[in-house]
C-alpha atoms as a PDB file:
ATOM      1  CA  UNK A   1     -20.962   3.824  21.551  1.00  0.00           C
ATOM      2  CA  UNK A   2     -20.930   7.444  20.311  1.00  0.00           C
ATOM      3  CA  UNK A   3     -23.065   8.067  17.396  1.00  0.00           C
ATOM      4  CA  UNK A   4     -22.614  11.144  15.159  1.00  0.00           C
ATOM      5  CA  UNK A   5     -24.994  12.405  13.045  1.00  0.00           C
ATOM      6  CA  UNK A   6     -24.225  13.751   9.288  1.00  0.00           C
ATOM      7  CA  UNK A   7     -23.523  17.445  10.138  1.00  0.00           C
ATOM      8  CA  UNK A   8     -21.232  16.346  12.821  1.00  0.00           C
ATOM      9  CA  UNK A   9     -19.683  13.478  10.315  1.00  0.00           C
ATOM     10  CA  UNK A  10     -19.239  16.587   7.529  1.00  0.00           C
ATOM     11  CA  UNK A  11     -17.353  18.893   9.965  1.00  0.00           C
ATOM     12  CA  UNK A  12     -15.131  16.244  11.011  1.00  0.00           C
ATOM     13  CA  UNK A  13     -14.194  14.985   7.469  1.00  0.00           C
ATOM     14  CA  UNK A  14     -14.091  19.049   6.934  1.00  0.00           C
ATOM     15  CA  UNK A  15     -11.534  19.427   9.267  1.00  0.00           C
ATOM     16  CA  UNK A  16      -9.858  16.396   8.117  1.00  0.00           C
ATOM     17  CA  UNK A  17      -9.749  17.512   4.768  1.00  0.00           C
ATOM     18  CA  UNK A  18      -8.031  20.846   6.337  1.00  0.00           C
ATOM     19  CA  UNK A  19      -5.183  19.140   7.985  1.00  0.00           C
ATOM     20  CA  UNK A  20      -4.164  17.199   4.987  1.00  0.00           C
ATOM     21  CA  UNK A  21      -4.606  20.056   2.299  1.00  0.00           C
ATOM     22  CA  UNK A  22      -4.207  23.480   4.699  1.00  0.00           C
ATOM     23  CA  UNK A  23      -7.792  24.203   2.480  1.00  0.00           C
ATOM     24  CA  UNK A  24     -10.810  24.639   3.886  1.00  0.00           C
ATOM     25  CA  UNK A  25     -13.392  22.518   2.226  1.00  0.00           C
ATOM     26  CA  UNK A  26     -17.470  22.807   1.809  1.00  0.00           C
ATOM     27  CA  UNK A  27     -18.894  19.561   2.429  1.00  0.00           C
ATOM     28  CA  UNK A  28     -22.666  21.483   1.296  1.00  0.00           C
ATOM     29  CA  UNK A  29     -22.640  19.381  -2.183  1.00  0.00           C
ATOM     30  CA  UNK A  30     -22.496  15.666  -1.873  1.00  0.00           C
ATOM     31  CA  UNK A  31     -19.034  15.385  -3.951  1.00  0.00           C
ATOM     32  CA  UNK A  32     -16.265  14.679  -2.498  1.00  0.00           C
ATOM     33  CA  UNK A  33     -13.930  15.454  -4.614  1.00  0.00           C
ATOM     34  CA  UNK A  34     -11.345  17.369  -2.516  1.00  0.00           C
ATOM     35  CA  UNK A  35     -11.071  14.303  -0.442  1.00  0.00           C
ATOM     36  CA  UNK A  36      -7.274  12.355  -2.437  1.00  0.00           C
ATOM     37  CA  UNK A  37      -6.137  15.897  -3.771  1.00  0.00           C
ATOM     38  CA  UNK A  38      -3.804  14.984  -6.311  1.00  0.00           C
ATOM     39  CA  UNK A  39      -2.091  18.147  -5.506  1.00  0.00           C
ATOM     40  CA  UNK A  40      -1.495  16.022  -1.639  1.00  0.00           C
ATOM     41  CA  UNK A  41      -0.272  13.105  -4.123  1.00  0.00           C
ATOM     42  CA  UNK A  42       2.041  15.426  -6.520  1.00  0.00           C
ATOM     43  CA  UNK A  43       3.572  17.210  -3.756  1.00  0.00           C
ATOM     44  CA  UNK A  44       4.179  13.955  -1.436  1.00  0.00           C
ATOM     45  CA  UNK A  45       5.294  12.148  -4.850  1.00  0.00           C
ATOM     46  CA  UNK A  46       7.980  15.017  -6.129  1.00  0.00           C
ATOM     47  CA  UNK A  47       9.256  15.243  -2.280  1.00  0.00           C
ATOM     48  CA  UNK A  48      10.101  11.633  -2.843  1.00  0.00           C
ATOM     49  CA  UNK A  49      11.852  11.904  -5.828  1.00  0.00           C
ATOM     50  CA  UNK A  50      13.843  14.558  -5.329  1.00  0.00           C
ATOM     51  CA  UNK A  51      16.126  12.351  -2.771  1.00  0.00           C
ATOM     52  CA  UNK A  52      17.707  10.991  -5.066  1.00  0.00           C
ATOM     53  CA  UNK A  53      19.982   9.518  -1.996  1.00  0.00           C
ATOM     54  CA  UNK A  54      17.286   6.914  -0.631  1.00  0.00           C
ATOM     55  CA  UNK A  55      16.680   3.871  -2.909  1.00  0.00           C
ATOM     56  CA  UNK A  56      12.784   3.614  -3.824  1.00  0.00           C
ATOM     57  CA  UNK A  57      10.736   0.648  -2.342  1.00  0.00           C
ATOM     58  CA  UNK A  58      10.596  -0.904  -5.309  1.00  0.00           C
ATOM     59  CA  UNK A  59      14.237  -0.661  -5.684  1.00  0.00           C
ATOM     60  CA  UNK A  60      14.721  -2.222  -1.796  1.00  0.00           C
ATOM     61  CA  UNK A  61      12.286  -5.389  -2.494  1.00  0.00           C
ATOM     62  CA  UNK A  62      13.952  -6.512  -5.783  1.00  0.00           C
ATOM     63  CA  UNK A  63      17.200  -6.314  -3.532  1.00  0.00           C
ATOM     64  CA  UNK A  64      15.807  -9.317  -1.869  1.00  0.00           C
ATOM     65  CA  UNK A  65      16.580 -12.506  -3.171  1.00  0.00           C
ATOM     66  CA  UNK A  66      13.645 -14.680  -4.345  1.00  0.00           C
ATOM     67  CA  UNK A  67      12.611 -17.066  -1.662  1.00  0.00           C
ATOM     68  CA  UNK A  68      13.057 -20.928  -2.333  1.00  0.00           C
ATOM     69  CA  UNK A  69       9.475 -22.425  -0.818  1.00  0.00           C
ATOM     70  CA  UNK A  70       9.134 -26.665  -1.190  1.00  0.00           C
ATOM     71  CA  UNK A  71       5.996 -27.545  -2.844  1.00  0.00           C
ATOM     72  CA  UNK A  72       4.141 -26.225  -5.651  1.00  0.00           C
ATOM     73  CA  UNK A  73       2.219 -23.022  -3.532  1.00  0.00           C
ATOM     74  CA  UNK A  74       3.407 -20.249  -1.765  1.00  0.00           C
ATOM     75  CA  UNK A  75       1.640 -18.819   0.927  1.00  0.00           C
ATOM     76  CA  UNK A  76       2.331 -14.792   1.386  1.00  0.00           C
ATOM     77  CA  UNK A  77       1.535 -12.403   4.165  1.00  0.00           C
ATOM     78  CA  UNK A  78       4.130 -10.185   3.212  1.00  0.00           C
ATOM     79  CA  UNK A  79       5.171  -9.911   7.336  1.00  0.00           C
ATOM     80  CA  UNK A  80       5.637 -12.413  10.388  1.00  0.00           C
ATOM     81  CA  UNK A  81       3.576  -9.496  12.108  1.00  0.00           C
ATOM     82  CA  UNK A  82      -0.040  -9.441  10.476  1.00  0.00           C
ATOM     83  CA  UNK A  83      -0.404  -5.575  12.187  1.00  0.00           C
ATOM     84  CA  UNK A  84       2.360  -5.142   9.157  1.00  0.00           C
ATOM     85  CA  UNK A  85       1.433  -7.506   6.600  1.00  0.00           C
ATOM     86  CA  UNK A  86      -1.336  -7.550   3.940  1.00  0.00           C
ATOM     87  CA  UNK A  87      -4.224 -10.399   3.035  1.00  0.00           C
ATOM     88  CA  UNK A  88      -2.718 -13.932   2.601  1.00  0.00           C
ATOM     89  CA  UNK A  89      -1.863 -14.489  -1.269  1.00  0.00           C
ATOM     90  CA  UNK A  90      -1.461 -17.960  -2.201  1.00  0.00           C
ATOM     91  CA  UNK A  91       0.869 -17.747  -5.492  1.00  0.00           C
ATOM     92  CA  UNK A  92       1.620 -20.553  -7.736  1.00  0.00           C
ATOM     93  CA  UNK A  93       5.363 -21.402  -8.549  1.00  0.00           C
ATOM     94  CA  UNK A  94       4.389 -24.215 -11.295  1.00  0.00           C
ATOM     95  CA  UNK A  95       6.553 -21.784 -13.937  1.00  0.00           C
ATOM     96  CA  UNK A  96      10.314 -21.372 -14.312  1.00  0.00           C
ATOM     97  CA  UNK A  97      10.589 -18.522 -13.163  1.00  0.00           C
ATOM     98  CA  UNK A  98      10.205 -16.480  -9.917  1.00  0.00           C
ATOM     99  CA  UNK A  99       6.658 -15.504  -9.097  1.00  0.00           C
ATOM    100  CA  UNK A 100       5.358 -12.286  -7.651  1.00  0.00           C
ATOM    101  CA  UNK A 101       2.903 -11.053  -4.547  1.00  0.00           C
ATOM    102  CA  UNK A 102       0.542  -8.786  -5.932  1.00  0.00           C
ATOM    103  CA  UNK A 103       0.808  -6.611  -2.804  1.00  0.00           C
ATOM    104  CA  UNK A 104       4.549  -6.559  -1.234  1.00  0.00           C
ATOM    105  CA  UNK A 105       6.444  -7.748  -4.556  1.00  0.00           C
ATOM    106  CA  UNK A 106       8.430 -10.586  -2.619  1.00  0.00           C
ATOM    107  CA  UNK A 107       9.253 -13.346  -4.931  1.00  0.00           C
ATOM    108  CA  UNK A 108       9.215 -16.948  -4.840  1.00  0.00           C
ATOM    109  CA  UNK A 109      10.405 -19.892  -6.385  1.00  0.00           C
ATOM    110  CA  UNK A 110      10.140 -23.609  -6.030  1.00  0.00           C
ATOM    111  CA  UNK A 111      13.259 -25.422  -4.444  1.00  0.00           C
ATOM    112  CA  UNK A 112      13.614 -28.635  -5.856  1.00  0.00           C
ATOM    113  CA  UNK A 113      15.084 -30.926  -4.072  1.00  0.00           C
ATOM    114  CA  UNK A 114      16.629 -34.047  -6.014  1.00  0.00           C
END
């Protein structure tokens, strides 16, 4: 295994920095505070609004229907694929009505069944 040490590790997450911002960036302090530019974020976050012609992820998940599980827990991976999924959530459907995963926003309810 290749190891790098931290001059090498500070040009790389330089030129990182570079691709993602088009700034060049001094890694000589120890702050990293270039690294997330919210001007990345802003830009990236008004491109997406300003199609107003695609529906927002938010907008496609609560399309879905909430998903009728027997049994009092729901187990969610938020995929079938867990390369596309996110940690398991176990959510608890004990209330009336539909519960939420933290980390896709799927819902679920319990199906009784009489």
């Amino acid at each position: 295994m290749a190891s790098f040490g931290r001059k090498q590790g500070m040009v790389m997450a330089s030129n990182l920095l570079k691709t993602l911002t088009g700034k060049s960036s001094n890694f000589g302090s120890r702050s990293l505070s270039g690294v997330g530019s919210s001007e990345v974020v802003t830009s990236h976050t008004d491109k997406w609004m300003q199609d107003t012609s695609k529906k927002s992820p938010m907008e496609l998940i609560n399309e879905v229907p909430p998903i009728k599980v027997e049994g009092r827990i729901a187990a969610c991976e938020g995929d079938t694929n867990p390369a596309l999924g996110h940690p398991i959530e176990y959510i608890c459907l004990d209330l009336p009505e539909p519960a939420v995963c933290k980390y896709c926003g799927l819902r679920f309810v319990q199906d009784h069944h009489h």
